[in-house]
C-alpha atoms as a PDB file:
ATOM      1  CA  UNK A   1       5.355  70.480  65.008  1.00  0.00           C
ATOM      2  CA  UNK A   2       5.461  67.362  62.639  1.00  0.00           C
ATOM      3  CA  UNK A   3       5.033  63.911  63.834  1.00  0.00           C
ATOM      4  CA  UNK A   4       7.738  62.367  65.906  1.00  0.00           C
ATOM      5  CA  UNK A   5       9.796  59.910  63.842  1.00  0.00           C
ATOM      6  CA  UNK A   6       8.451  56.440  62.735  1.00  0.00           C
ATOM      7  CA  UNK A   7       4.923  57.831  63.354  1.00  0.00           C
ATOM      8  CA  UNK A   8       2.478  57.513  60.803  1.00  0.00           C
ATOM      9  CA  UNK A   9       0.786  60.138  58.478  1.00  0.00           C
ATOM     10  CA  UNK A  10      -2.452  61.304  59.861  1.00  0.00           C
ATOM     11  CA  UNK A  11      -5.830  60.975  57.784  1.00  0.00           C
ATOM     12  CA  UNK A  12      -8.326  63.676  57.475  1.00  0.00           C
ATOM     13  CA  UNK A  13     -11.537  63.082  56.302  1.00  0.00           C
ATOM     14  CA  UNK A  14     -13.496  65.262  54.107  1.00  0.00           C
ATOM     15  CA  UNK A  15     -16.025  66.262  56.978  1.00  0.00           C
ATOM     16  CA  UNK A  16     -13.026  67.403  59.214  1.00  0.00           C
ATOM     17  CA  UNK A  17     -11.459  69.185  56.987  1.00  0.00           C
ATOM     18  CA  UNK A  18     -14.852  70.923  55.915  1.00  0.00           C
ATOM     19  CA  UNK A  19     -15.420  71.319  59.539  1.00  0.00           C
ATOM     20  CA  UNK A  20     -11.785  73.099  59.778  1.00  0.00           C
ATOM     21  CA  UNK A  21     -11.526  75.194  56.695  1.00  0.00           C
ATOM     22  CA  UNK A  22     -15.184  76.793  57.594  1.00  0.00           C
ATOM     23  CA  UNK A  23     -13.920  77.634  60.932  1.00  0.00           C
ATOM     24  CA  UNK A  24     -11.522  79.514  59.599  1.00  0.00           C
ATOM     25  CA  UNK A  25     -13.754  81.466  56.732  1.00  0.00           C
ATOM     26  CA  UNK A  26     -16.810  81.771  58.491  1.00  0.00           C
ATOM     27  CA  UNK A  27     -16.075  82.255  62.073  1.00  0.00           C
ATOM     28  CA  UNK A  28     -12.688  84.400  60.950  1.00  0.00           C
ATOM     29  CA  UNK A  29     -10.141  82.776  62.884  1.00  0.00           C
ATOM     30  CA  UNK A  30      -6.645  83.122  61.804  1.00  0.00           C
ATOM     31  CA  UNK A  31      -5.400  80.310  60.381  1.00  0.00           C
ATOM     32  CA  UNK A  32      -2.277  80.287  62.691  1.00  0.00           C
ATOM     33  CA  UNK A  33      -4.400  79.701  65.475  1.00  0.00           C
ATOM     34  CA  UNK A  34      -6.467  77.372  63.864  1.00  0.00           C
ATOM     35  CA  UNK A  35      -3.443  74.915  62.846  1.00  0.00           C
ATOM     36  CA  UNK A  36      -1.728  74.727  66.061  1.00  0.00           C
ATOM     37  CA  UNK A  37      -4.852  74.047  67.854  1.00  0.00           C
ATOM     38  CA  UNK A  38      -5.656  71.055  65.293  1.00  0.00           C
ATOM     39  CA  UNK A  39      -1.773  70.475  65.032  1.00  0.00           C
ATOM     40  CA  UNK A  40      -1.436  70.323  61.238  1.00  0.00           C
ATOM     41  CA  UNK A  41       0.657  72.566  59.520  1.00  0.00           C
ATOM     42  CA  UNK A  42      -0.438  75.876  58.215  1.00  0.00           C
ATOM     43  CA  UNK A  43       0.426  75.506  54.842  1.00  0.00           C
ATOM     44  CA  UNK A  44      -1.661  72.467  54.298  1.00  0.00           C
ATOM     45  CA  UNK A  45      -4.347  74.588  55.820  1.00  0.00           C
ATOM     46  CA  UNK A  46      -3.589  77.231  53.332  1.00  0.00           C
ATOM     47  CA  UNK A  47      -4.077  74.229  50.837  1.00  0.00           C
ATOM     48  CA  UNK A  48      -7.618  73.065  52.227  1.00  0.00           C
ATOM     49  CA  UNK A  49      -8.768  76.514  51.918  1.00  0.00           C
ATOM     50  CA  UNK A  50      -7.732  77.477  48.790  1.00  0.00           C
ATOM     51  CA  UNK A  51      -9.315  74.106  47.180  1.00  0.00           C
ATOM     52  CA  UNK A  52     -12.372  74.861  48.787  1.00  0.00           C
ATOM     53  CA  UNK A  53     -13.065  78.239  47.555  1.00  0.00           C
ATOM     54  CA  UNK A  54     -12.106  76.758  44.122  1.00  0.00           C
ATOM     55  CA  UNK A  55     -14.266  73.773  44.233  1.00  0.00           C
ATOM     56  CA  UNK A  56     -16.558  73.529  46.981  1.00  0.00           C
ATOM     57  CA  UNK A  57     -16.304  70.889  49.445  1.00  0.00           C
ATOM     58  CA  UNK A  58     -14.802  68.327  46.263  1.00  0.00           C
ATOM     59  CA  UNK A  59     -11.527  69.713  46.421  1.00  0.00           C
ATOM     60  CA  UNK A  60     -11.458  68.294  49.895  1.00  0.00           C
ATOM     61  CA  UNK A  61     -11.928  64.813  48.856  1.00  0.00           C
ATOM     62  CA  UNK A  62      -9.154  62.684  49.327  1.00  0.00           C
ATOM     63  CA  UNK A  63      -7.762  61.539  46.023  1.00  0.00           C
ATOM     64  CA  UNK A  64      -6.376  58.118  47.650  1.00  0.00           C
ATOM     65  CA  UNK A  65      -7.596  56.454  50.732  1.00  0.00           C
ATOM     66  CA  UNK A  66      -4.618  55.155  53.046  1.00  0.00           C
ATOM     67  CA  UNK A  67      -3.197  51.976  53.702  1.00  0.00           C
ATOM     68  CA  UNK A  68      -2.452  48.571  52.063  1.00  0.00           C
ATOM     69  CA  UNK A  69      -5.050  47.882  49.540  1.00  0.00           C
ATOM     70  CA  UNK A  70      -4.500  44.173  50.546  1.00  0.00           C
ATOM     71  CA  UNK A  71      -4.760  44.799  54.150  1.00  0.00           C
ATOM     72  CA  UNK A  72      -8.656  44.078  53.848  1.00  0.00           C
ATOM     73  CA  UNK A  73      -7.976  40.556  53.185  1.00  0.00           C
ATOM     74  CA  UNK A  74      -5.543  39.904  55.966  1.00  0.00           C
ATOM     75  CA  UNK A  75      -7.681  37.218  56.994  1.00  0.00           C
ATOM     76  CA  UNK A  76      -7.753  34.562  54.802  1.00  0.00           C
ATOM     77  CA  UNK A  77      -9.346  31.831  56.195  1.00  0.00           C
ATOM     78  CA  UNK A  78     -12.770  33.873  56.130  1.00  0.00           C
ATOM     79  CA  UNK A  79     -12.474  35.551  52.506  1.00  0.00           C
ATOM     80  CA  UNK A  80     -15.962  34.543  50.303  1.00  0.00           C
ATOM     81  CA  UNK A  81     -15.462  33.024  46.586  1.00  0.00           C
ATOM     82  CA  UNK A  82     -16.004  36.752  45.364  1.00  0.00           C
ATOM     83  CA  UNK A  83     -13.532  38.213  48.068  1.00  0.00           C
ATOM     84  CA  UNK A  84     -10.697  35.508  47.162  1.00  0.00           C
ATOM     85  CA  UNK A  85     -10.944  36.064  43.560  1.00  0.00           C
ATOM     86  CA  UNK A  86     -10.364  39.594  44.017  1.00  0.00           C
ATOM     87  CA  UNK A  87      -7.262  39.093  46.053  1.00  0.00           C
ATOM     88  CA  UNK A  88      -5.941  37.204  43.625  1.00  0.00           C
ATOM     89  CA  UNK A  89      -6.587  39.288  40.953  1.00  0.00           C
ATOM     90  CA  UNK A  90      -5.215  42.350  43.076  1.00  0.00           C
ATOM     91  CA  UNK A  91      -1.904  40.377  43.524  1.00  0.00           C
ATOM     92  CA  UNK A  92      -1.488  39.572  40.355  1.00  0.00           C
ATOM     93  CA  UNK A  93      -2.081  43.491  39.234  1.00  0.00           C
ATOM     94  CA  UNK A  94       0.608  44.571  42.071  1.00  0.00           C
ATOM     95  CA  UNK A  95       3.170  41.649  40.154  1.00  0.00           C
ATOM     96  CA  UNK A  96       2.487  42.972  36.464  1.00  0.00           C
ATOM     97  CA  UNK A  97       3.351  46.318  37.789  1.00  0.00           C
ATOM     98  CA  UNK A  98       6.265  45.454  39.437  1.00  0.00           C
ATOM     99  CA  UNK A  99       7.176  43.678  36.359  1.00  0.00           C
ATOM    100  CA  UNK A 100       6.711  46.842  33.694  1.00  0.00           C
ATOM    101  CA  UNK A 101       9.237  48.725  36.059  1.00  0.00           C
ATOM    102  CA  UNK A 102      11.966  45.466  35.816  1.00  0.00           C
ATOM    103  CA  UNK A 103      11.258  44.116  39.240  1.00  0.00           C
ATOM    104  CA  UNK A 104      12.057  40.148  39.299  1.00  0.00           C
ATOM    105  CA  UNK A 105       9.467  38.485  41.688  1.00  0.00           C
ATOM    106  CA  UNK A 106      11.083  35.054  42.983  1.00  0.00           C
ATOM    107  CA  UNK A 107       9.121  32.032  44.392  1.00  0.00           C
ATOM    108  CA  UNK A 108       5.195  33.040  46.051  1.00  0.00           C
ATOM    109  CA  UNK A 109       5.760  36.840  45.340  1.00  0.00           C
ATOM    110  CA  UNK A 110       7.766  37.692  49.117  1.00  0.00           C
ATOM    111  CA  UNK A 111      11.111  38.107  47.423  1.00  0.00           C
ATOM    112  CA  UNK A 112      11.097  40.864  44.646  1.00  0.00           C
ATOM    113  CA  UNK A 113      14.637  42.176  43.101  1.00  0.00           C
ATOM    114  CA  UNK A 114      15.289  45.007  41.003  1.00  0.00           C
ATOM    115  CA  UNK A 115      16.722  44.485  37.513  1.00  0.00           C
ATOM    116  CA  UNK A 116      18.367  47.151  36.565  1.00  0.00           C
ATOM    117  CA  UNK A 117      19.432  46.179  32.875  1.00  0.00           C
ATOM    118  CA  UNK A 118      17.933  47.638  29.926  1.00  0.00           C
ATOM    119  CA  UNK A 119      16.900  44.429  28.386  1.00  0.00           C
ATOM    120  CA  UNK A 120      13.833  43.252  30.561  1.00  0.00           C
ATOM    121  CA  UNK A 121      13.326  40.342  27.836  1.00  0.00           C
ATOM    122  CA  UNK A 122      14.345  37.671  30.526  1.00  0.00           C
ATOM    123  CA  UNK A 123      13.782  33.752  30.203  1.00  0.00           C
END
């Protein structure tokens, strides 16, 4: 199982996983056969099923939603006042980050090089 190599990570919504987990628990299927039909790994079954009998169906909330948080403004040339002022002000949160952990961001913010002195009191 696992996905083949340079594949990306799959995303499961709360509904399938709801869907999924109350497959297993109220139509008692084995999990084992439930995974490999679905193709995700029984542990992270185990996982699904174990936060849902703990919390209901908010432990199968995603804490993070995928992707590039930028990747909604890919398109610049058709970005509102509001939606261009929040891209900026996202950029400028991912530089003050990179920053606090000694990154050294060089010309519009493509070239970024680790600093790995102590003393991140540059001029």
């Amino acid at each position: 199982m696992g996905r083949t190599k340079g594949g990306k990570n799959r995303y499961w919504s709360k509904e399938e996983k709801l869907k999924i987990v109350k497959e297993v628990i109220e139509e008692h299927k084995s999990t084992l056969e439930v995974s490999n039909r679905e193709n995700i790994s029984n542990g992270m079954l185990s996982i699904w099923i174990k936060r849902y009998l703990e919390k209901g169906e908010e432990g199968l909330i995603n804490k993070k939603k995928p992707g590039n948080p930028l990747s909604k403004y890919s398109n610049k040339k058709h970005l509102t006042d509001m939606e261009k002022l929040q891209y900026e002000n996202m950029k400028l949160r991912i530089e003050n980050e990179r920053l606090k952990k000694g990154y050294l961001v060089e010309g519009d913010g493509q070239v970024v090089v680790f600093n790995g002195s102590k003393n991140k009191n540059l001029k």
